[in-house]
Every structure is written in structure tokens, then in C-alpha cells.
C-alpha atoms as a PDB file:
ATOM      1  CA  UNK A   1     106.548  84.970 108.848  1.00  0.00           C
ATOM      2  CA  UNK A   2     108.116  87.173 111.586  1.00  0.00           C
ATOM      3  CA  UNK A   3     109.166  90.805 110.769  1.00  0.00           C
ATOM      4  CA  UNK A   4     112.856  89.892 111.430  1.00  0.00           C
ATOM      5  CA  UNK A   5     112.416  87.187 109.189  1.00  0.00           C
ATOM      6  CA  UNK A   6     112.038  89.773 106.244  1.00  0.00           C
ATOM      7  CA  UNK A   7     114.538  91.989 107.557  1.00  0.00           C
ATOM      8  CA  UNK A   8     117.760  91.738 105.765  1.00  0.00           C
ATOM      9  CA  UNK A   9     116.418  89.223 103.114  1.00  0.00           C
ATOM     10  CA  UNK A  10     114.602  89.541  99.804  1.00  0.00           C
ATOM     11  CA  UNK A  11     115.455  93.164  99.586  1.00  0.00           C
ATOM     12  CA  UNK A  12     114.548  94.503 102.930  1.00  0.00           C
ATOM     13  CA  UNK A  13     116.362  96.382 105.346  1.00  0.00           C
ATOM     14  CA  UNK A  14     115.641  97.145 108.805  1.00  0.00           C
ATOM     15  CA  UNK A  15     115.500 100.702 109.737  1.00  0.00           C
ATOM     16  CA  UNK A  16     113.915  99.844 113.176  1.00  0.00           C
ATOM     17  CA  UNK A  17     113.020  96.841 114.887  1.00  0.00           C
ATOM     18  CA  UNK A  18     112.115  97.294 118.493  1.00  0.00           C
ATOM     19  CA  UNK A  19     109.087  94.000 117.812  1.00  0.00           C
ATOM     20  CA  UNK A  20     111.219  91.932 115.783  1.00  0.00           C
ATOM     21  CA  UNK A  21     109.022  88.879 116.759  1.00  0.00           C
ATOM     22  CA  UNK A  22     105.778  90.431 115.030  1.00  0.00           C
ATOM     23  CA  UNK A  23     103.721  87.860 112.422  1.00  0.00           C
ATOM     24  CA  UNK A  24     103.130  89.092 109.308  1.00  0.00           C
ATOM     25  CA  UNK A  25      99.729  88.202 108.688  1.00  0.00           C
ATOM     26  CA  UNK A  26      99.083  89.771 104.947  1.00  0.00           C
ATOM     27  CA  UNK A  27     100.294  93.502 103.005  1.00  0.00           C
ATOM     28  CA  UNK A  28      98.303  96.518 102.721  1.00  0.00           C
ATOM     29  CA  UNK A  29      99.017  98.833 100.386  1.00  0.00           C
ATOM     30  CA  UNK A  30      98.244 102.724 100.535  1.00  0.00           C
ATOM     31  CA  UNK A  31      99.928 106.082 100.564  1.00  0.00           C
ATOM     32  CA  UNK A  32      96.595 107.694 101.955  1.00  0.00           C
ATOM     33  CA  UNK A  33      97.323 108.090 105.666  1.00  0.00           C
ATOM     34  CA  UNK A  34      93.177 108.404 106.558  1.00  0.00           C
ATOM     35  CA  UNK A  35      92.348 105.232 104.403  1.00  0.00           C
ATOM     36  CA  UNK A  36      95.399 102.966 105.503  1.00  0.00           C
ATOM     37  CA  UNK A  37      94.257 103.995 109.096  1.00  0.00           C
ATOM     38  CA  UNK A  38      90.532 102.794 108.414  1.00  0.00           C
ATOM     39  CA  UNK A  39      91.265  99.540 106.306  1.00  0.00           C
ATOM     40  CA  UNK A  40      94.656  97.753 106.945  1.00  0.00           C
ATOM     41  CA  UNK A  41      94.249  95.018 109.377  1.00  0.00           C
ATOM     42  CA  UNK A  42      96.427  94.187 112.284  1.00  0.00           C
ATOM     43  CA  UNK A  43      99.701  92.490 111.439  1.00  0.00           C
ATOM     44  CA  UNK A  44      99.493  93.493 107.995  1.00  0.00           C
ATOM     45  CA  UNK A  45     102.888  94.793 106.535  1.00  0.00           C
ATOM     46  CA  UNK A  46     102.007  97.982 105.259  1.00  0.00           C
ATOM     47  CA  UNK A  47     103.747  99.186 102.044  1.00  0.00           C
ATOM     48  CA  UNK A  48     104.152 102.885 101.253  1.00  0.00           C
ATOM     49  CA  UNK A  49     106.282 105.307 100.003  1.00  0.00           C
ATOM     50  CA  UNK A  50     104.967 108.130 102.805  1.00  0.00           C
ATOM     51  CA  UNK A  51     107.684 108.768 105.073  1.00  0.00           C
ATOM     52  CA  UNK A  52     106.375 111.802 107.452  1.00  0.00           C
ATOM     53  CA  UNK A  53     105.687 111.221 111.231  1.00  0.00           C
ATOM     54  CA  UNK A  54     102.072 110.376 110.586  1.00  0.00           C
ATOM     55  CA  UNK A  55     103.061 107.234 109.330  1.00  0.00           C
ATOM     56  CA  UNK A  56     103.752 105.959 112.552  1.00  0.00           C
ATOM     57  CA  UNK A  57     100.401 107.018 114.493  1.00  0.00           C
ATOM     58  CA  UNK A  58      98.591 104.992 111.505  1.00  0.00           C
ATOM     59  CA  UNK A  59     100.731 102.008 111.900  1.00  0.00           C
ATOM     60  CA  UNK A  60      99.930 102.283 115.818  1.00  0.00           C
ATOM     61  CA  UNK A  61      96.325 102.659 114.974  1.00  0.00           C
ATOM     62  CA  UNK A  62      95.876  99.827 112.858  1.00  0.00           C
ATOM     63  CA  UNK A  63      98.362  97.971 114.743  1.00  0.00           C
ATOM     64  CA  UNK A  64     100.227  97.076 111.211  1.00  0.00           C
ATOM     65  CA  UNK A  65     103.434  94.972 112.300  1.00  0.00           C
ATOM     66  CA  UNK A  66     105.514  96.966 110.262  1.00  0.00           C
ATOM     67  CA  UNK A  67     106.315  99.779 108.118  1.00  0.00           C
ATOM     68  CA  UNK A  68     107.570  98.976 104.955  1.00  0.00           C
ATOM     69  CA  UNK A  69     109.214 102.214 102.560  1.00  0.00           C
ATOM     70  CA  UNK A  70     109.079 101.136  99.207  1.00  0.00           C
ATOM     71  CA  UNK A  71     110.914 102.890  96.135  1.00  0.00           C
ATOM     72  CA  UNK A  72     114.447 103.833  98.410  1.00  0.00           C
ATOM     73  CA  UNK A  73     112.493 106.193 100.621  1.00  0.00           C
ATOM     74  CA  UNK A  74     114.012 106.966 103.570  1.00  0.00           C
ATOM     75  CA  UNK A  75     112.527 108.591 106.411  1.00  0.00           C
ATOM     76  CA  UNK A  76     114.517 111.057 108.896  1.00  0.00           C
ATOM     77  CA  UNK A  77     116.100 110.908 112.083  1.00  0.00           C
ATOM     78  CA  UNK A  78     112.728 112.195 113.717  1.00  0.00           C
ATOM     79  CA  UNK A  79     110.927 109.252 112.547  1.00  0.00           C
ATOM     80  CA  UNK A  80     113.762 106.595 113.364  1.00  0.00           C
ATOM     81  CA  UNK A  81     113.551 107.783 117.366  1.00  0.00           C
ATOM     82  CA  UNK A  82     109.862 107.846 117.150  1.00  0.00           C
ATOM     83  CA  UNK A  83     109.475 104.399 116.100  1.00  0.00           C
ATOM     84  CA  UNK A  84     111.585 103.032 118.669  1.00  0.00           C
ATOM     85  CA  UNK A  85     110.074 104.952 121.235  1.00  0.00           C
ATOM     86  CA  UNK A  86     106.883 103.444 120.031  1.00  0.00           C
ATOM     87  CA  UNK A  87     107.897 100.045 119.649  1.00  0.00           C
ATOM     88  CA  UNK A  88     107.061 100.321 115.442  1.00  0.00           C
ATOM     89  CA  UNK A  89     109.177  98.311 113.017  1.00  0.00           C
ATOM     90  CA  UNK A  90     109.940 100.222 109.974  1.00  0.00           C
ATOM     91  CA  UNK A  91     111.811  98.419 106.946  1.00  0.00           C
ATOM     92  CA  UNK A  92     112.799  99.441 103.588  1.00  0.00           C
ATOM     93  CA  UNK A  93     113.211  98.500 100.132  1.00  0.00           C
ATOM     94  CA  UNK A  94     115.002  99.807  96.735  1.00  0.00           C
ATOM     95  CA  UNK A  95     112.019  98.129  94.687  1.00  0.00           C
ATOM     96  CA  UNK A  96     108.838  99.645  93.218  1.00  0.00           C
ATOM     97  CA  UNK A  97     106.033  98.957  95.706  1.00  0.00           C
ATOM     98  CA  UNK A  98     104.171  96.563  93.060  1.00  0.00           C
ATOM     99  CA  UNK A  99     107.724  94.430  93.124  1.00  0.00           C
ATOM    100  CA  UNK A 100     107.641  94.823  97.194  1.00  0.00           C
ATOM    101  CA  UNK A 101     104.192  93.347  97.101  1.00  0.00           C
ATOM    102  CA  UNK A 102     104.880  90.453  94.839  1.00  0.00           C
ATOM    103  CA  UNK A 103     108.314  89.954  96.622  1.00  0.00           C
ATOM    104  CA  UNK A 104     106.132  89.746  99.721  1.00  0.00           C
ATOM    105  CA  UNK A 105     103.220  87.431  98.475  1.00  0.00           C
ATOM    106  CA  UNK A 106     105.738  84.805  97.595  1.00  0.00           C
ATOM    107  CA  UNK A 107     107.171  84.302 101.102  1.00  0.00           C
ATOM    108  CA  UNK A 108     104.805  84.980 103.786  1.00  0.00           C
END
């Protein structure tokens, strides 16, 4: 499935999506910036509820195809420009990151 393929649908929004054609190719799951970094694999959709900056050199590091804020986080301006500079997709969602994740292994 393609990022903008879960934008907009099954309770994801796009915040940014400067590489709309990404795959999503499996989720990680973590809110601990040094471990996603180290152990989500490249297209994964990563699911968090961390919203900071940081969250985009981790995504660029493990080369995640998008950011996915779980739980109605949503980051600041800051981060929105960042991303686009940076070519990162961020999307988010109103449900629990355990619903994102189930929501997620039923359609990609």
C-alpha cells in the first residue's frame, strides 16, 4: 500500500506528504526515539505518539515511509516545515496506537 493510499482513509489524515508514492512495507511501533532509530526497517509506517523534531531525523535514519501520530497528537508548525523540507510524510490518527496498528494490519 502507498502512503497516500492511507491518507484520508481508515482514520488517517495527512499532515504532510511531500513522498506520497512511498510503499508501506510493515508498522513499527515505539515512542523511544534511540530504539525506533536502531530497529524499524525501511518503509515501515512508524506509529508513535512523540511529536518533537527528533522524530523526523529518526524517520530519515531508518528511512520509515511515514510518520504516523497516534492518540490526536499533533505536532507544531516547526515540525510541519521540517518534514516537507525533508521530504517526510507525517499522518495522524484520533485512535489509540494499539487500534492504529490493528487498523493498519488489516489493509496493508
Amino acid at each position: 500500500m502507498k502512503v497516500k493510499d492511507l491518507a484520508g482513509n481508515y482514520g488517517f489524515e495527512a499532515l504532510t506528504l511531500p513522498q506520497a508514492d512511498r510503499e508501506i512495507d510493515g508498522v513499527y511501533i515505539g515512542d523511544l526515539l534511540s530504539w525506533v532509530m536502531g530497529r524499524a526497517n525501511s518503509d515501515n509506517a512508524w506509529i508513535t505518539i512523540m511529536s518533537n523534531v527528533n522524530i523526523l531525523a529518526v524517520a530519515s535514519l531508518a528511512d520509515t515511509s511515514c510518520i504516523i501520530l497516534a492518540e490526536g497528537v499533533t505536532p507544531d508548525k516547526e515540525v510541519i516545515e521540517t518534514a516537507l523540507e525533508k521530504e517526510i510524510n507525517i499522518l495522524k490518527t484520533d485512535m489509540d496506537i494499539y487500534s492504529a496498528a490493528v487498523t493498519l494490519s488489516k489493509i496493508i
